[in-house]
C-alpha atoms as a PDB file:
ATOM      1  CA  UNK A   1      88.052 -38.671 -12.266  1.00  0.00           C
ATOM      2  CA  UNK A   2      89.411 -42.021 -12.124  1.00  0.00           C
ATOM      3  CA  UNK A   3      91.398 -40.955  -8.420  1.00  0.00           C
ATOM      4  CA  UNK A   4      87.902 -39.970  -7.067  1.00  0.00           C
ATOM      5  CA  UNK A   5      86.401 -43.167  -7.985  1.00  0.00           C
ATOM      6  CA  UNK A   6      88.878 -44.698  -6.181  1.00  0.00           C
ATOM      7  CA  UNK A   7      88.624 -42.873  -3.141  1.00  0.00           C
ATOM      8  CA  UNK A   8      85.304 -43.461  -3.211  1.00  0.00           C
ATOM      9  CA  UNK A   9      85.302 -47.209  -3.612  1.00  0.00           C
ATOM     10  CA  UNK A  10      87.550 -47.458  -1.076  1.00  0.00           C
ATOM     11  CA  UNK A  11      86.024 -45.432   1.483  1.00  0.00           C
ATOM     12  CA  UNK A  12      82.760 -47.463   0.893  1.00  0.00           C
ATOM     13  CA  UNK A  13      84.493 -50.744   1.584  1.00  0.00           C
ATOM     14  CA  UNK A  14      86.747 -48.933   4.612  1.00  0.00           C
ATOM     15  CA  UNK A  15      83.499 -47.486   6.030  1.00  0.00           C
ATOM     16  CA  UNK A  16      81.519 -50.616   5.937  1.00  0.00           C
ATOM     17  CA  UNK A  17      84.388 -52.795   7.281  1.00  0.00           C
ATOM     18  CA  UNK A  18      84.560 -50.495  10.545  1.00  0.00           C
ATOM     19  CA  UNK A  19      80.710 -50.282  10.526  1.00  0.00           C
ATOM     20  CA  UNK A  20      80.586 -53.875  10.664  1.00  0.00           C
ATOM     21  CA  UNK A  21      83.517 -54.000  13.216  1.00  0.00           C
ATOM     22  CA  UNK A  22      82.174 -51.929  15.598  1.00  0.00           C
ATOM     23  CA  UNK A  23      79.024 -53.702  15.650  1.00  0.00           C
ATOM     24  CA  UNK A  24      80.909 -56.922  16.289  1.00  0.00           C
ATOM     25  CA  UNK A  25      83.287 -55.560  19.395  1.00  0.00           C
ATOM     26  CA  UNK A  26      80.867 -53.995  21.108  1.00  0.00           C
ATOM     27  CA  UNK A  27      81.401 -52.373  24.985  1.00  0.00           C
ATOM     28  CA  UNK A  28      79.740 -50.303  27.445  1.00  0.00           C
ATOM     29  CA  UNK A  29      83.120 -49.644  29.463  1.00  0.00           C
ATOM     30  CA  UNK A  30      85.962 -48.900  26.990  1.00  0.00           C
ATOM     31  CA  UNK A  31      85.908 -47.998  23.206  1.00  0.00           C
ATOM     32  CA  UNK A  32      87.774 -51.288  21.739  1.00  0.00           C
ATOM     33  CA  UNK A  33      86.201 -51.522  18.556  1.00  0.00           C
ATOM     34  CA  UNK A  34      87.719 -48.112  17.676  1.00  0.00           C
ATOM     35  CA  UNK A  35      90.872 -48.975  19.151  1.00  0.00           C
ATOM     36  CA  UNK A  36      91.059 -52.298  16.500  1.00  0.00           C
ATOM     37  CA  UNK A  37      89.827 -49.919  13.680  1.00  0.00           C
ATOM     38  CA  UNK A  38      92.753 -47.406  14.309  1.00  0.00           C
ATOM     39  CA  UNK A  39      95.434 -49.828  14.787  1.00  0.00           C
ATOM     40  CA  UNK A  40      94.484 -52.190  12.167  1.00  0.00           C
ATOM     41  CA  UNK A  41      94.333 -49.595   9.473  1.00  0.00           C
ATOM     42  CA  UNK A  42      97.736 -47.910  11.196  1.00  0.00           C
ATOM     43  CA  UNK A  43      98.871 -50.741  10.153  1.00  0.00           C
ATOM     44  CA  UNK A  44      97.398 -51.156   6.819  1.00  0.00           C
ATOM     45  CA  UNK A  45      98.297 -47.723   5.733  1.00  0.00           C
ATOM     46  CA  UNK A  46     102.312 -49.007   6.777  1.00  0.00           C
ATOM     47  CA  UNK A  47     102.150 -51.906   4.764  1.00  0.00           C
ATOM     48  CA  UNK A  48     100.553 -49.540   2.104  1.00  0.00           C
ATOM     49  CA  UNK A  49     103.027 -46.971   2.217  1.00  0.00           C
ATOM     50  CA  UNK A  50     105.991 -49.455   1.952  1.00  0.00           C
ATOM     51  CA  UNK A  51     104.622 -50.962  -0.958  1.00  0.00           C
ATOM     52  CA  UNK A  52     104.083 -48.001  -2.703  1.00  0.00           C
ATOM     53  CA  UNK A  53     107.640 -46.921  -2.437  1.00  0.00           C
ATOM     54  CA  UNK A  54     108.416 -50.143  -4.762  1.00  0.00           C
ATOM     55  CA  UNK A  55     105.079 -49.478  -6.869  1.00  0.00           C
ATOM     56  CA  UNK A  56     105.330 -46.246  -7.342  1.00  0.00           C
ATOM     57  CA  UNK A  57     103.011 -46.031 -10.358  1.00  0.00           C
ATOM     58  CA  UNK A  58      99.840 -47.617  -9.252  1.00  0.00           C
ATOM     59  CA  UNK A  59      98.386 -44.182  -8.311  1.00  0.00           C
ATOM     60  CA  UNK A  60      94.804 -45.444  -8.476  1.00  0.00           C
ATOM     61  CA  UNK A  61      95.618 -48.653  -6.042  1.00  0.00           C
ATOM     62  CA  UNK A  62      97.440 -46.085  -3.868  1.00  0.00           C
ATOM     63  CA  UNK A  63      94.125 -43.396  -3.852  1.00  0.00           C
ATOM     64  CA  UNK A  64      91.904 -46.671  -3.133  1.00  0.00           C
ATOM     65  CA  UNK A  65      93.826 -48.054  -0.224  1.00  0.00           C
ATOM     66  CA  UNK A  66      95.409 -44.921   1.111  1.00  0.00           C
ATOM     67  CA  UNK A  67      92.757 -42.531   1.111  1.00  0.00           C
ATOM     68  CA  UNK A  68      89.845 -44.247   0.812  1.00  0.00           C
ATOM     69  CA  UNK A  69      89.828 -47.766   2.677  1.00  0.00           C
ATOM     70  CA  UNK A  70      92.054 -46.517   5.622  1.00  0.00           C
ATOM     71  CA  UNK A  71      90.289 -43.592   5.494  1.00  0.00           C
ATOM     72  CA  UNK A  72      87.452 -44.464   5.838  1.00  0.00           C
ATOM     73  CA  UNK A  73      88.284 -47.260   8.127  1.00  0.00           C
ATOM     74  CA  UNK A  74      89.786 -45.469   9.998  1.00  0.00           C
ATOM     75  CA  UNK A  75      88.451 -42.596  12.625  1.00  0.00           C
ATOM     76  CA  UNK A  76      90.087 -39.764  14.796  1.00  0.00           C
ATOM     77  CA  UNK A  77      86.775 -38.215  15.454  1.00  0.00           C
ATOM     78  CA  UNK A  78      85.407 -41.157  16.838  1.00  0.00           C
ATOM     79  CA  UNK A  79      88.563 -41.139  19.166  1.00  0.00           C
ATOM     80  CA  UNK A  80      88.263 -37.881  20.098  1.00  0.00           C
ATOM     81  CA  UNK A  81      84.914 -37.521  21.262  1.00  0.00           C
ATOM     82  CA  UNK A  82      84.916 -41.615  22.788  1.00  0.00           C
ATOM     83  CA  UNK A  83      88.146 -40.107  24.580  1.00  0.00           C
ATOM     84  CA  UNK A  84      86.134 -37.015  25.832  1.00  0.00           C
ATOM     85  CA  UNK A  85      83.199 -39.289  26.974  1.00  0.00           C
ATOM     86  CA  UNK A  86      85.455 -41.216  29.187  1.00  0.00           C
ATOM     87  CA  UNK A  87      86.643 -38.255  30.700  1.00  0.00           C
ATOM     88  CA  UNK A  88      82.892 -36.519  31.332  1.00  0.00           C
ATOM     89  CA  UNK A  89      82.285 -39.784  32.795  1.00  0.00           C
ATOM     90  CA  UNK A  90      84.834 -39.517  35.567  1.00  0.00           C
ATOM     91  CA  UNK A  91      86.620 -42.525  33.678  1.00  0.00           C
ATOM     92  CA  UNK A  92      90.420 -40.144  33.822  1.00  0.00           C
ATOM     93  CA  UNK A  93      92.541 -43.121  33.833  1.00  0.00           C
ATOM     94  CA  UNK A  94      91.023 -44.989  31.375  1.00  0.00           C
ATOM     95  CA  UNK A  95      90.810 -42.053  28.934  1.00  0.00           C
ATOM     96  CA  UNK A  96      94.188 -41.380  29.207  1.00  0.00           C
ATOM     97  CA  UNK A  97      95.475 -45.233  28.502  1.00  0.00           C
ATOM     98  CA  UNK A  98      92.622 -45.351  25.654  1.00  0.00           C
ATOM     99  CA  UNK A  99      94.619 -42.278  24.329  1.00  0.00           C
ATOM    100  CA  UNK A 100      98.345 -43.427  24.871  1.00  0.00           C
ATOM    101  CA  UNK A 101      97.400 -46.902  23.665  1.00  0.00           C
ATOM    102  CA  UNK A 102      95.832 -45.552  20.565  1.00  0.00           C
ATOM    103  CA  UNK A 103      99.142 -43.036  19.616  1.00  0.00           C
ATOM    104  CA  UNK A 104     101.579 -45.566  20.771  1.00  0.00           C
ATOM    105  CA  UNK A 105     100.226 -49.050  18.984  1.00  0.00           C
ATOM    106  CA  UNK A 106      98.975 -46.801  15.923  1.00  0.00           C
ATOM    107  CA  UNK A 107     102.380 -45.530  15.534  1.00  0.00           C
ATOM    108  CA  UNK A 108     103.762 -49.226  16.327  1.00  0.00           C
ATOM    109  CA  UNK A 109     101.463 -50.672  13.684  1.00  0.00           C
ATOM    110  CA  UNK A 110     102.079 -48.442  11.486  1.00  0.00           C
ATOM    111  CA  UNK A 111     105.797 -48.736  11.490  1.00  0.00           C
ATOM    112  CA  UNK A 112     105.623 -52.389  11.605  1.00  0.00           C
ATOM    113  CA  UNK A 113     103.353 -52.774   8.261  1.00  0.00           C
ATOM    114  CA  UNK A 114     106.340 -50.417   6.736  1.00  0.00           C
ATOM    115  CA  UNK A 115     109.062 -52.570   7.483  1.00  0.00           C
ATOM    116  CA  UNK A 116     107.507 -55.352   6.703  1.00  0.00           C
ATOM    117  CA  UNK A 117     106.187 -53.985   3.228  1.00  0.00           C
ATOM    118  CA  UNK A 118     109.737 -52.725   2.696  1.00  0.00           C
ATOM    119  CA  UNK A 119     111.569 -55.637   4.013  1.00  0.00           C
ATOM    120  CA  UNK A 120     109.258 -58.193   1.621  1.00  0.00           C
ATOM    121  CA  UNK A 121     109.363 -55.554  -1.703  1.00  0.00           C
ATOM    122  CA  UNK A 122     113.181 -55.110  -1.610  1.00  0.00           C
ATOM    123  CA  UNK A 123     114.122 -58.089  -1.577  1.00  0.00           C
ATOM    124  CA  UNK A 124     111.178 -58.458  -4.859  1.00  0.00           C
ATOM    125  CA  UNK A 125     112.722 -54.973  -6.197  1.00  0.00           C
ATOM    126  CA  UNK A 126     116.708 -56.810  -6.258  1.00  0.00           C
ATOM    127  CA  UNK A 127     115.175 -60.185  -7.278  1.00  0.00           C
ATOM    128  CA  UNK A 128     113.770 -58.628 -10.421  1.00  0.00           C
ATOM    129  CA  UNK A 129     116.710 -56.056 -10.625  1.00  0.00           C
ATOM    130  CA  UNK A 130     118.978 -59.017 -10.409  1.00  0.00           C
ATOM    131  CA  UNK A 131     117.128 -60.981 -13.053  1.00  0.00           C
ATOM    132  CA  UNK A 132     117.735 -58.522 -15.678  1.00  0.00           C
END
């Protein structure tokens, strides 16, 4: 019970945050705010996952930030159908960077917050390991 609580903290919080972006970037020719929400939380799921690697047993800190914030922050459905809408609208060219730019710096985020998380917790991990 305690994981779904989790999840659904963090989907509240990961929801509101992209409700609140997406009010703030707001564009009538190219879907930007979604963009930022999927790259930012590509990112934030990285960092996530690299940390949990070195934290393995904070399974409630894992369900709230994995599943819930990022998912919720998060959107592929949004993508999807503001990907379709550019192409119903004639808009080919920018549908297909909006797509390729959303795989491509989501993947890059996302690898980036890894490294980064594992980069920062290793050398935490052999400090402490070092220490003892």
């Amino acid at each position: 019970m305690k994981t779904y609580l989790a999840v659904f903290i963090g989907g509240f919080i990961g929801t509101f945050c992209r409700y609140e972006l997406s009010q703030t970037v707001v564009s009538q020719t190219f879907p930007y705010a979604t963009l930022i929400e999927n790259v930012a939380g590509s990112l934030i799921l990285g960092f996530a996952t690299g940390y949990f690697l070195f934290h393995k047993g904070r399974k409630y800190l894992a369900a709230l930030v994995g599943t819930g914030f990022c998912g919720g922050f998060t959107t592929m459905s949004t993508f999807s159908k503001e990907a379709v809408l550019l192409l119903q609208s004639g808009l080919f060219t920018s549908s297909v960077i909006y797509v390729l730019l959303s795989v491509l710096a989501g993947m890059t985020a996302a690898l980036t917050g890894l490294i980064i998380a594992q980069r920062l917790f290793r050398q935490s991990h052999s400090r402490k390991e070092a220490d003892t």
